[in-house]
C-alpha atoms as a PDB file:
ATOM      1  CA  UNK A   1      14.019  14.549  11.806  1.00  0.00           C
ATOM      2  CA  UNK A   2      13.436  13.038  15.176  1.00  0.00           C
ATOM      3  CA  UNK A   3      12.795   9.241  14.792  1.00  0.00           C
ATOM      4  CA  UNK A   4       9.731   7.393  14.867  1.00  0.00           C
ATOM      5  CA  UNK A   5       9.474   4.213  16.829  1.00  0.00           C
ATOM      6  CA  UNK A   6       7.518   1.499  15.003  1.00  0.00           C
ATOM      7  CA  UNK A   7       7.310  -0.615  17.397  1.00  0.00           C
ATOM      8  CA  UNK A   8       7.209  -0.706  21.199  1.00  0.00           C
ATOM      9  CA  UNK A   9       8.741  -3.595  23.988  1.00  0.00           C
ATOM     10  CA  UNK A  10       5.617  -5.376  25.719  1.00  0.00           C
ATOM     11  CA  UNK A  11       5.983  -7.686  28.890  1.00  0.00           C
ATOM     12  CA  UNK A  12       4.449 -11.348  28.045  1.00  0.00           C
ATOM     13  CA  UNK A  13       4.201 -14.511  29.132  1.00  0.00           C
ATOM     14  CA  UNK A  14       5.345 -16.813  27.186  1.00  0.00           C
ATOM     15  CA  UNK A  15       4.884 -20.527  26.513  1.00  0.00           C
ATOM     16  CA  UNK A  16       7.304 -23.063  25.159  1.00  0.00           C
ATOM     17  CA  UNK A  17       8.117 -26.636  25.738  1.00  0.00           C
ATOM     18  CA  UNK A  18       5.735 -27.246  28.808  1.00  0.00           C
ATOM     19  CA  UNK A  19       7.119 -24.053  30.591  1.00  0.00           C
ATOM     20  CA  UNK A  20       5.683 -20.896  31.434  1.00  0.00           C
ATOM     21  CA  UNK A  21       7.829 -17.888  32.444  1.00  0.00           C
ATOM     22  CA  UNK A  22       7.548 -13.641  31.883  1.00  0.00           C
ATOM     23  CA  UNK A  23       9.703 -12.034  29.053  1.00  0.00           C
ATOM     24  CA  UNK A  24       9.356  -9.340  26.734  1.00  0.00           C
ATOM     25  CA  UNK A  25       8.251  -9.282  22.926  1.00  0.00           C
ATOM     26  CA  UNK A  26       8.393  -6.531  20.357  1.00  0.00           C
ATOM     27  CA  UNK A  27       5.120  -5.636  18.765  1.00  0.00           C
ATOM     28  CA  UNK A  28       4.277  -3.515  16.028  1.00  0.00           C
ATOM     29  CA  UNK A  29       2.745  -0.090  16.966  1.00  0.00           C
ATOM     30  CA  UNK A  30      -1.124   1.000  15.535  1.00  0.00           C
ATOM     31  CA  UNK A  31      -2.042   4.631  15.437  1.00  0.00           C
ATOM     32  CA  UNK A  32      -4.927   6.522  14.521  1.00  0.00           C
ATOM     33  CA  UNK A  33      -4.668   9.074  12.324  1.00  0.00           C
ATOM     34  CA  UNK A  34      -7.664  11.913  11.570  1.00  0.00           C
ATOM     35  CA  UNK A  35      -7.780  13.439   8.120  1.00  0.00           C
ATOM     36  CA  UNK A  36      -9.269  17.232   7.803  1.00  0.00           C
ATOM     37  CA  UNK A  37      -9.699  18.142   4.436  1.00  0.00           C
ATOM     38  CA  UNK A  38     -10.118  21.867   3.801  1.00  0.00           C
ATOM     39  CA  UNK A  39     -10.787  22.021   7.621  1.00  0.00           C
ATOM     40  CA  UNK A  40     -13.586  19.695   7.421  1.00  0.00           C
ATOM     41  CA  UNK A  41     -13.251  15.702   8.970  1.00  0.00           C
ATOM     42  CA  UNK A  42     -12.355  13.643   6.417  1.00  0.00           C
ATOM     43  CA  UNK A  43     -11.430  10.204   7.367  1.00  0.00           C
ATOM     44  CA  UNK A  44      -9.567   8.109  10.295  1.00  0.00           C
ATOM     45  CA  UNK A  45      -6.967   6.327   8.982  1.00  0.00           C
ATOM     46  CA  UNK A  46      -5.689   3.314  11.551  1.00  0.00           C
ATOM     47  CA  UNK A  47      -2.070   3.066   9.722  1.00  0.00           C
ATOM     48  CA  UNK A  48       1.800   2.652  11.471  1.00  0.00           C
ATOM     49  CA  UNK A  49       3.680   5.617  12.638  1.00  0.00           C
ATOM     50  CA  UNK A  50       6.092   7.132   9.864  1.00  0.00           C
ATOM     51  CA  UNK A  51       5.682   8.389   6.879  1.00  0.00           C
ATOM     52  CA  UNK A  52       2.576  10.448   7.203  1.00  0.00           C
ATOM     53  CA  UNK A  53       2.839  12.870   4.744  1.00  0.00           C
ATOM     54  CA  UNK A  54       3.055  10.015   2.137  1.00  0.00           C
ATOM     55  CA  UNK A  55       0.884   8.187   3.263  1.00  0.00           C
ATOM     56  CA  UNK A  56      -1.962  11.145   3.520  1.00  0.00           C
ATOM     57  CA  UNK A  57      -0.678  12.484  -0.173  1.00  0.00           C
ATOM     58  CA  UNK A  58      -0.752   8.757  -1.939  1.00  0.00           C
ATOM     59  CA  UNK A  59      -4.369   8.294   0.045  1.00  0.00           C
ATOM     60  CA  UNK A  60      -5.974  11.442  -1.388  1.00  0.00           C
ATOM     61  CA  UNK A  61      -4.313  10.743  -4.753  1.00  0.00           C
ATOM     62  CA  UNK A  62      -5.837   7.194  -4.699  1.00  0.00           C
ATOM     63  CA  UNK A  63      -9.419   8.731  -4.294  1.00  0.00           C
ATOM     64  CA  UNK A  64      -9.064  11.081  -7.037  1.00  0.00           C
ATOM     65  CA  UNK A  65      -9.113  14.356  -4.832  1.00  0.00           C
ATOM     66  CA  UNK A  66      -5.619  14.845  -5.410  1.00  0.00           C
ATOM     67  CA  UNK A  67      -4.756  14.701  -9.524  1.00  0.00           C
ATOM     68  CA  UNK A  68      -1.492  16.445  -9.537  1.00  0.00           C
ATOM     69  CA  UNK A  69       1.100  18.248  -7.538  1.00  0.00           C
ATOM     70  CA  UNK A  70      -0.321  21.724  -7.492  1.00  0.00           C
ATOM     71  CA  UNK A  71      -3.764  20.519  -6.492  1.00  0.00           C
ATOM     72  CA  UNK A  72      -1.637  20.067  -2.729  1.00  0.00           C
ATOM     73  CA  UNK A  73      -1.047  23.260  -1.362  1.00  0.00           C
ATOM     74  CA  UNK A  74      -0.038  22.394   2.489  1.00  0.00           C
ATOM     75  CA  UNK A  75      -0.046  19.887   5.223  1.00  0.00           C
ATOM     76  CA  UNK A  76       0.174  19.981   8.646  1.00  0.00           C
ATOM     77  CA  UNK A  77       0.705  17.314  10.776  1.00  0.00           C
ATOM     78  CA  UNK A  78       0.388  16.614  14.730  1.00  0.00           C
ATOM     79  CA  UNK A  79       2.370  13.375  15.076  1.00  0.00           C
ATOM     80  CA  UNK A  80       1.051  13.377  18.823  1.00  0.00           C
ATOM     81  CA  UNK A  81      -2.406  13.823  18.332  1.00  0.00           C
ATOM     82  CA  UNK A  82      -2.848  11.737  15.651  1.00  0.00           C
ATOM     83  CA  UNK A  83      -3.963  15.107  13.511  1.00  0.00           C
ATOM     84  CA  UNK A  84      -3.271  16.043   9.926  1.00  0.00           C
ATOM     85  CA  UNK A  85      -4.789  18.957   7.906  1.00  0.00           C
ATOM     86  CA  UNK A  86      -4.867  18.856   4.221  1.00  0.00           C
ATOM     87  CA  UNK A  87      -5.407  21.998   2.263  1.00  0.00           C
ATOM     88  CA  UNK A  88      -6.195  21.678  -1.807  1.00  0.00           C
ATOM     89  CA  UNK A  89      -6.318  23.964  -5.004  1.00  0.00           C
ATOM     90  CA  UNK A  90      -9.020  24.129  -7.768  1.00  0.00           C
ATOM     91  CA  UNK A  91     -12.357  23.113  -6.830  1.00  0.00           C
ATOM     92  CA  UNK A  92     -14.217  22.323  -4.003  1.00  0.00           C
ATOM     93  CA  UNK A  93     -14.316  18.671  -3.107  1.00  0.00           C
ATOM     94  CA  UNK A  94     -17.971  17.176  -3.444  1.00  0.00           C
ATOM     95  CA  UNK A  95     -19.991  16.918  -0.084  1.00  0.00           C
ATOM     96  CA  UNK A  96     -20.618  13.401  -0.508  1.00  0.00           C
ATOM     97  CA  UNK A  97     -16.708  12.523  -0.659  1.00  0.00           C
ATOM     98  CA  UNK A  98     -17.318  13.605   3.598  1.00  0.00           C
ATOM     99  CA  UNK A  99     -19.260  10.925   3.875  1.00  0.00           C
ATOM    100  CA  UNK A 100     -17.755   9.498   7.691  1.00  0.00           C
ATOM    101  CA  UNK A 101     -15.213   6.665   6.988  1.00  0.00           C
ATOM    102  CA  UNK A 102     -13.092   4.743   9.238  1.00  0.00           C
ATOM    103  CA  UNK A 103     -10.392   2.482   7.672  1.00  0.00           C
ATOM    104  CA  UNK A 104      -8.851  -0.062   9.424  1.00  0.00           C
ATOM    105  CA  UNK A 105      -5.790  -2.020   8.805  1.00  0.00           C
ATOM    106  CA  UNK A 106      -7.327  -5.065   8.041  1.00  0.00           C
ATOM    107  CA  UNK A 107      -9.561  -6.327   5.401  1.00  0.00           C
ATOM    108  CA  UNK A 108     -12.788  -3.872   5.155  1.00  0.00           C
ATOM    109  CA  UNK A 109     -12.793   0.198   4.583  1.00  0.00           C
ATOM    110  CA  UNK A 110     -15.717   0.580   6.151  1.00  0.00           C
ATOM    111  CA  UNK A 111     -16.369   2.284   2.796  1.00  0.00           C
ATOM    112  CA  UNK A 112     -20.090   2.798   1.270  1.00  0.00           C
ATOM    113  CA  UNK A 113     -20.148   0.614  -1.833  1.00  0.00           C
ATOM    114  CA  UNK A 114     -20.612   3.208  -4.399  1.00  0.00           C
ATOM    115  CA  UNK A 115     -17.123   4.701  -3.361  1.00  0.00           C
ATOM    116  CA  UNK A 116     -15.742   1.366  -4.784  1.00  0.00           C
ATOM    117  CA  UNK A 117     -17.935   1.554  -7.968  1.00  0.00           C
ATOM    118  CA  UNK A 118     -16.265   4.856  -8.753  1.00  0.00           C
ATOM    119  CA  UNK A 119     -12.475   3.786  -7.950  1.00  0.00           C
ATOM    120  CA  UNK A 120     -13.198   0.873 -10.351  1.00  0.00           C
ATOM    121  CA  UNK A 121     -14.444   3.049 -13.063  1.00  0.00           C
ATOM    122  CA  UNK A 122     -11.458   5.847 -12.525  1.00  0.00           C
ATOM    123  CA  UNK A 123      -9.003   2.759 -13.262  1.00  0.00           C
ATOM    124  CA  UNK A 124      -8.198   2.683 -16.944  1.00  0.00           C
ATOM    125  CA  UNK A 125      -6.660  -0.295 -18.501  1.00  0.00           C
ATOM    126  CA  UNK A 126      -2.725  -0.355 -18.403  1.00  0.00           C
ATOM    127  CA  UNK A 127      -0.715  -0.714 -21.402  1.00  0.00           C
ATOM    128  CA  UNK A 128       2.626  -1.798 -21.209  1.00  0.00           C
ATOM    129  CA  UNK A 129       5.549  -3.545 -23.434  1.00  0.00           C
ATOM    130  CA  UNK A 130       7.075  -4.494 -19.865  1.00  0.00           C
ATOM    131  CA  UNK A 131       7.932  -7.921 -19.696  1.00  0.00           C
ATOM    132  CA  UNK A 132       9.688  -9.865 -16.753  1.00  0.00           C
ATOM    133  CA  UNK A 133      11.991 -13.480 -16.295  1.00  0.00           C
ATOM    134  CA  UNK A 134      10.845 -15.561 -13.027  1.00  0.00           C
ATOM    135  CA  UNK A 135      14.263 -15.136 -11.533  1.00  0.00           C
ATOM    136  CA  UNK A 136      13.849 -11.235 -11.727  1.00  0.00           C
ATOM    137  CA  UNK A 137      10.854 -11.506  -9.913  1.00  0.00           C
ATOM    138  CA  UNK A 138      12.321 -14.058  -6.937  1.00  0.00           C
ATOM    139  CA  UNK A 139      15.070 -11.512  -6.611  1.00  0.00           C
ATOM    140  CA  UNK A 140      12.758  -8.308  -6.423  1.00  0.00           C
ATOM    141  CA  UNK A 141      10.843 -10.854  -3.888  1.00  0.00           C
ATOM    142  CA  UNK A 142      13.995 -11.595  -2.232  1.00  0.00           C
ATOM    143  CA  UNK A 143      15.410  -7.674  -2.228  1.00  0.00           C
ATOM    144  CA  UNK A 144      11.891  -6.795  -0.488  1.00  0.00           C
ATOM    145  CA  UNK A 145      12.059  -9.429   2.337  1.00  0.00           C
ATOM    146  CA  UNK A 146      15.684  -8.268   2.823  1.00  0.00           C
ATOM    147  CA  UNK A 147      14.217  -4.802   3.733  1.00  0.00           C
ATOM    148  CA  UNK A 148      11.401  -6.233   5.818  1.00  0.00           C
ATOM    149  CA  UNK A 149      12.922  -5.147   8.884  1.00  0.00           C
ATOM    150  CA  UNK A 150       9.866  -4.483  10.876  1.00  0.00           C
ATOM    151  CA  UNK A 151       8.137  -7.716  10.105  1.00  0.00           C
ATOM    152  CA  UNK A 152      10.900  -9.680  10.961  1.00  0.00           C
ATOM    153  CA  UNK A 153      10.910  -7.937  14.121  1.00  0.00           C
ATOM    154  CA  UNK A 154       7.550  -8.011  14.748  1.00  0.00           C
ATOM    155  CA  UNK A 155       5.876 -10.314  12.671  1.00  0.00           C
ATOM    156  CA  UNK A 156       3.030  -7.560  12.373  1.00  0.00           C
ATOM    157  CA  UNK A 157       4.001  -5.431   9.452  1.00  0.00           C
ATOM    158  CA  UNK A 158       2.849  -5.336   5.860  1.00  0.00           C
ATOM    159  CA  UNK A 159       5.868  -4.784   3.184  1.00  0.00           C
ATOM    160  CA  UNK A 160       5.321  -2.773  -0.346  1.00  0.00           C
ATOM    161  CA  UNK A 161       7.809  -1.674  -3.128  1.00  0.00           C
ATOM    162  CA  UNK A 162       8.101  -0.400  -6.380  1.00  0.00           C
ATOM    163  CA  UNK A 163      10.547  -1.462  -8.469  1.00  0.00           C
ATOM    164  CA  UNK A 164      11.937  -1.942 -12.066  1.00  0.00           C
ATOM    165  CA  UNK A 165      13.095  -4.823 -13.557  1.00  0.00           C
ATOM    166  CA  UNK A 166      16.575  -5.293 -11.557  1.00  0.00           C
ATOM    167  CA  UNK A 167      15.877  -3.393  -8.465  1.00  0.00           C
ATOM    168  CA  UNK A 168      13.264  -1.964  -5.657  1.00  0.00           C
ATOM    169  CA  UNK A 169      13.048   1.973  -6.202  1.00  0.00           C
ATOM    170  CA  UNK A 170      10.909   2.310  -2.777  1.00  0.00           C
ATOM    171  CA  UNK A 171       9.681   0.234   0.010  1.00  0.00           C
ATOM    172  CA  UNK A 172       7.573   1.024   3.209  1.00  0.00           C
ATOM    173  CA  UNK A 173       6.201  -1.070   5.788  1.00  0.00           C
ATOM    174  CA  UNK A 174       3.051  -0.571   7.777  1.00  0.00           C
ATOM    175  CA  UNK A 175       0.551  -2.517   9.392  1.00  0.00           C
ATOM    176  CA  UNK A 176      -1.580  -2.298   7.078  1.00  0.00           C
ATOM    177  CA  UNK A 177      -1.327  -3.342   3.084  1.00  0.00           C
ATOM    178  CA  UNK A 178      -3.132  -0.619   1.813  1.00  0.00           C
ATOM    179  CA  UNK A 179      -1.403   1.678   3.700  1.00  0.00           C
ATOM    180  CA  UNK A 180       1.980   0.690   2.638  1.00  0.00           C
ATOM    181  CA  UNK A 181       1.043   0.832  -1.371  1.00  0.00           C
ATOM    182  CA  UNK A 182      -0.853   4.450  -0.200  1.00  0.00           C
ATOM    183  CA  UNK A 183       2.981   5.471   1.352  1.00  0.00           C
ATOM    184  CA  UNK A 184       4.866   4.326  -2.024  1.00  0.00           C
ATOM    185  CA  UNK A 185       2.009   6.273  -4.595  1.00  0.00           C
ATOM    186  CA  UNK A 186       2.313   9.162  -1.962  1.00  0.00           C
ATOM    187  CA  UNK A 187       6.147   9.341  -2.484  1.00  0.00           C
ATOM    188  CA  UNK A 188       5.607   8.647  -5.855  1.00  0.00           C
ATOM    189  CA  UNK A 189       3.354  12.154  -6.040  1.00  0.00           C
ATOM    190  CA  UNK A 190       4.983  14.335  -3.793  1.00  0.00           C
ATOM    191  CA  UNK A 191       9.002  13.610  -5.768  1.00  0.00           C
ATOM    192  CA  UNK A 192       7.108  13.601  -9.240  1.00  0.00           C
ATOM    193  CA  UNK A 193       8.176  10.318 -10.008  1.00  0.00           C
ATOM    194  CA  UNK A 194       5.817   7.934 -12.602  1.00  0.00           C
ATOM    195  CA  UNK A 195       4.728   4.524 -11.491  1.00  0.00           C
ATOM    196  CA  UNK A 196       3.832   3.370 -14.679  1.00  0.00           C
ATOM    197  CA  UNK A 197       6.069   0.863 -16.228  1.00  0.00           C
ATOM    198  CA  UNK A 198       6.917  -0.221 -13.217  1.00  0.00           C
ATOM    199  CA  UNK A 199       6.642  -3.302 -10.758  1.00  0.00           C
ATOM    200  CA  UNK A 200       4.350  -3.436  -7.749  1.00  0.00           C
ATOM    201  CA  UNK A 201       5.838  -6.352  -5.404  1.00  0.00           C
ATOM    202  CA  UNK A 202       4.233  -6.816  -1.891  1.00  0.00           C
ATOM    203  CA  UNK A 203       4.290  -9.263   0.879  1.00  0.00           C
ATOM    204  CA  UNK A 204       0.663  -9.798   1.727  1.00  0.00           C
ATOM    205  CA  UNK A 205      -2.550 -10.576  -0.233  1.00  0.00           C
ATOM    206  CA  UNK A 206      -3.141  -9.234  -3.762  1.00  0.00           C
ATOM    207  CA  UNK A 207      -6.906  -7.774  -3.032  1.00  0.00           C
ATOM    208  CA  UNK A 208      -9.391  -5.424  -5.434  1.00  0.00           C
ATOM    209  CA  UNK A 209      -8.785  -2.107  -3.839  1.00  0.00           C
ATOM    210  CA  UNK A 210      -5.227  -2.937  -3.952  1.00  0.00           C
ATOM    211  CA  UNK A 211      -5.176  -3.994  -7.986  1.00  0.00           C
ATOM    212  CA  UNK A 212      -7.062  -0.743  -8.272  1.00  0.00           C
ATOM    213  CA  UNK A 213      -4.706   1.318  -6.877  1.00  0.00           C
ATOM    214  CA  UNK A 214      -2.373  -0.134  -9.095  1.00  0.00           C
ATOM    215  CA  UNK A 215      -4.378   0.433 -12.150  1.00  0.00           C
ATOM    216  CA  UNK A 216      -4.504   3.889 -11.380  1.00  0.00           C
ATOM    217  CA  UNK A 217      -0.961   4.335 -11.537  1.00  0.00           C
ATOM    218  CA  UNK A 218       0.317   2.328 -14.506  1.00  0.00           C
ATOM    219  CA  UNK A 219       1.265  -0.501 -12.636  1.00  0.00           C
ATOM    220  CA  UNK A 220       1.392  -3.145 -15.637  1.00  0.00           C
ATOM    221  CA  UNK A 221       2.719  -6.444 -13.109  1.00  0.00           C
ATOM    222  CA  UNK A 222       1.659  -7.022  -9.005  1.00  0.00           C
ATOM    223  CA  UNK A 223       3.746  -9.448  -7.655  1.00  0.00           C
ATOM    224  CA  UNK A 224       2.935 -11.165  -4.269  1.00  0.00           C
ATOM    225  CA  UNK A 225       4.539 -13.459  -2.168  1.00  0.00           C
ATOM    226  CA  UNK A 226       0.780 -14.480  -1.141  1.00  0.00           C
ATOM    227  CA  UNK A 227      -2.495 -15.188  -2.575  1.00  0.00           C
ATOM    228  CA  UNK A 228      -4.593 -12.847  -5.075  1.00  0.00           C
ATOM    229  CA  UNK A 229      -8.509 -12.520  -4.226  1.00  0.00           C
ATOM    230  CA  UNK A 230     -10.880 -13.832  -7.205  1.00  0.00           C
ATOM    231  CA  UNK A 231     -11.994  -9.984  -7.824  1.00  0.00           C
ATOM    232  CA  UNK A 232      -8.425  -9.103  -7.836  1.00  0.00           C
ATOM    233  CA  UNK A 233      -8.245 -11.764 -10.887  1.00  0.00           C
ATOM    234  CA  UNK A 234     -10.998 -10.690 -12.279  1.00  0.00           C
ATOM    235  CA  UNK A 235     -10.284  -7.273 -12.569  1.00  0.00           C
ATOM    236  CA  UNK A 236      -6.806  -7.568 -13.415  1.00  0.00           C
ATOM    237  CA  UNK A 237      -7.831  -9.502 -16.462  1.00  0.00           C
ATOM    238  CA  UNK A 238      -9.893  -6.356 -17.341  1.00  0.00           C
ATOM    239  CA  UNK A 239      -7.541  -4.021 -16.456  1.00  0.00           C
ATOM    240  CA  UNK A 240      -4.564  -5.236 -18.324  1.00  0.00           C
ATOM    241  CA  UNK A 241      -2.681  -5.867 -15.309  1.00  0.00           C
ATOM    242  CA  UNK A 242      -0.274  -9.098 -14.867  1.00  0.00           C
ATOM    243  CA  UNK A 243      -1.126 -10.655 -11.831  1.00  0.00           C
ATOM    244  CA  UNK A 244       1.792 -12.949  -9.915  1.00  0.00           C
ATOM    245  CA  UNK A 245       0.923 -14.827  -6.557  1.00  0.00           C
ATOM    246  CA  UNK A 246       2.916 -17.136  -4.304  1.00  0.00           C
ATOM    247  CA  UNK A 247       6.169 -15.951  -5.634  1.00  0.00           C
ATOM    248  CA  UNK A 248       8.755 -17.510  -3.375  1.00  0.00           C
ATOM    249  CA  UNK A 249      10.916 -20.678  -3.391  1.00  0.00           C
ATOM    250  CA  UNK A 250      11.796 -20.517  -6.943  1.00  0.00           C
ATOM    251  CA  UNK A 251       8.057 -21.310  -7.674  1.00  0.00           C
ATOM    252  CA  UNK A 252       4.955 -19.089  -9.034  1.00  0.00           C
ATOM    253  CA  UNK A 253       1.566 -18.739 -10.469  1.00  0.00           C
ATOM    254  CA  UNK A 254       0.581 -16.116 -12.859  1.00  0.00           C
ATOM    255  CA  UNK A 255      -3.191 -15.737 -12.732  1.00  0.00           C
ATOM    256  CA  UNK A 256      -3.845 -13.016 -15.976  1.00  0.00           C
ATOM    257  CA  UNK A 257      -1.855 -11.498 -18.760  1.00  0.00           C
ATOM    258  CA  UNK A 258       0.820 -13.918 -18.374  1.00  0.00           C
ATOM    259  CA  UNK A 259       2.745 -12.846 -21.578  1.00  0.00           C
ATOM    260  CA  UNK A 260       4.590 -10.427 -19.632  1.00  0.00           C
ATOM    261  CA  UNK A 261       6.377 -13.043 -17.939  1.00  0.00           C
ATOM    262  CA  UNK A 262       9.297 -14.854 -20.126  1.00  0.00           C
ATOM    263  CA  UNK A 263      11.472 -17.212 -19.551  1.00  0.00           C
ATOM    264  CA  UNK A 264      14.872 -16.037 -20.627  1.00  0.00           C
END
């Protein structure tokens, strides 16, 4: 498989000390991608290069169109054109799901609200006898910003992993957060591997759609390096789910279900 480049060499200018000269600076690459579901436009997805297929599977498993393996019958991918066609099983998918939707990398979806009234109510509450030390959760922290490769580079990357316990199962990097959970429930899907159980850590902000996604795999603890949202909270006290922000330099806060986490 030919490589993908994540990131590209840009001339700058750059600034330090009172001096002013050219040099170059690696920044992370952004790519549309178009979504045809059943050969009709589906959605633009603005996402990293890489890891399309996950990313497309774990997307259309997070919105319910996908439910399990055989529902996916093919997809198709022009890397260069930015083009992927998805083609389903069972029913049809509801006309109103191709409602036009651009989603960016950053904080909106450009989604009409009801869309996120009916992730929320597809996300049961997660049950779970997992429970976690604080020094297992700095060293998953400290195992994901080991593989951070492409932030470090770039300083424009998102990280996500699943993990258990003692180790990171999965991690992917994009530039946006969503995106990178989206790639790790897409792998997830397509090997036939469970979430549930198991530990979400990520380096960005904990936000709603993200705790949701969660939810809807089992996730029982989301661990950040950053800062939950207040709906985040809020619906991880609903939803079972342990919430863990500002994990780093042997310090944290747990926001909800804090039982999970014990000291040993």
């Amino acid at each position: 498989m030919e490589k993908v480049e994540m990131s590209r060499i840009l001339p700058i200018s750059r600034y330090r000390k009172g001096t002013l000269k050219p040099d170059l600076d690696s920044v992370v690459r952004e790519v549309p991608v178009t979504l045809f579901l059943n050969g009709s436009e589906f959605v633009t997805l603005v996402c990293s290069p890489g890891s399309l297929e996950e990313l497309v599977a774990g997307f259309l498993y997070a919105e319910g169109i996908l439910k399990e393996k055989s529902d996916l019958q093919e997809i198709t991918m022009n890397e260069e054109e930015g083009l992927i066609w998805v083609e389903t099983a069972g029913a049809a998918v509801p006309e109103e799901m191709f409602l036009k939707r651009f989603i960016t990398t950053c904080c909106g979806r450009g989604r009409a609200s009801f869309y996120f009234i009916n992730d929320a109510r597809g996300a049961g509450p997660v049950s779970s006898a997992l429970n976690i030390t604080p020094q297992e959760i700095f060293a998953l922290c400290s195992e994901l910003e080991e593989r951070s490769f492409l932030f470090r580079e770039t300083g424009g990357a998102h990280g996500a992993a699943l993990g258990e316990k003692d180790r990171l199962i999965f991690f992917y990097a994009d530039v946006g957060r969503h995106n990178a959970v989206d790639k790790l429930f897409g792998r997830c899907f397509l090997d036939g591997i469970t979430a549930a159980g198991k530990v979400l850590v990520l380096s960005g902000r904990i936000s709603s759609e993200i705790l949701i996604k969660a939810a809807k795999m089992g996730i029982p603890v989301v661990v950040s390096r950053s800062a939950p949202t207040d709906l985040a909270v809020e619906l991880a006290g609903e939803l079972g789910i342990t919430v863990v922000g500002f994990a780093r330099e042997e310090r944290l806060n747990i926001y909800t279900h804090a039982g999970r986490v014990v000291n040993p």
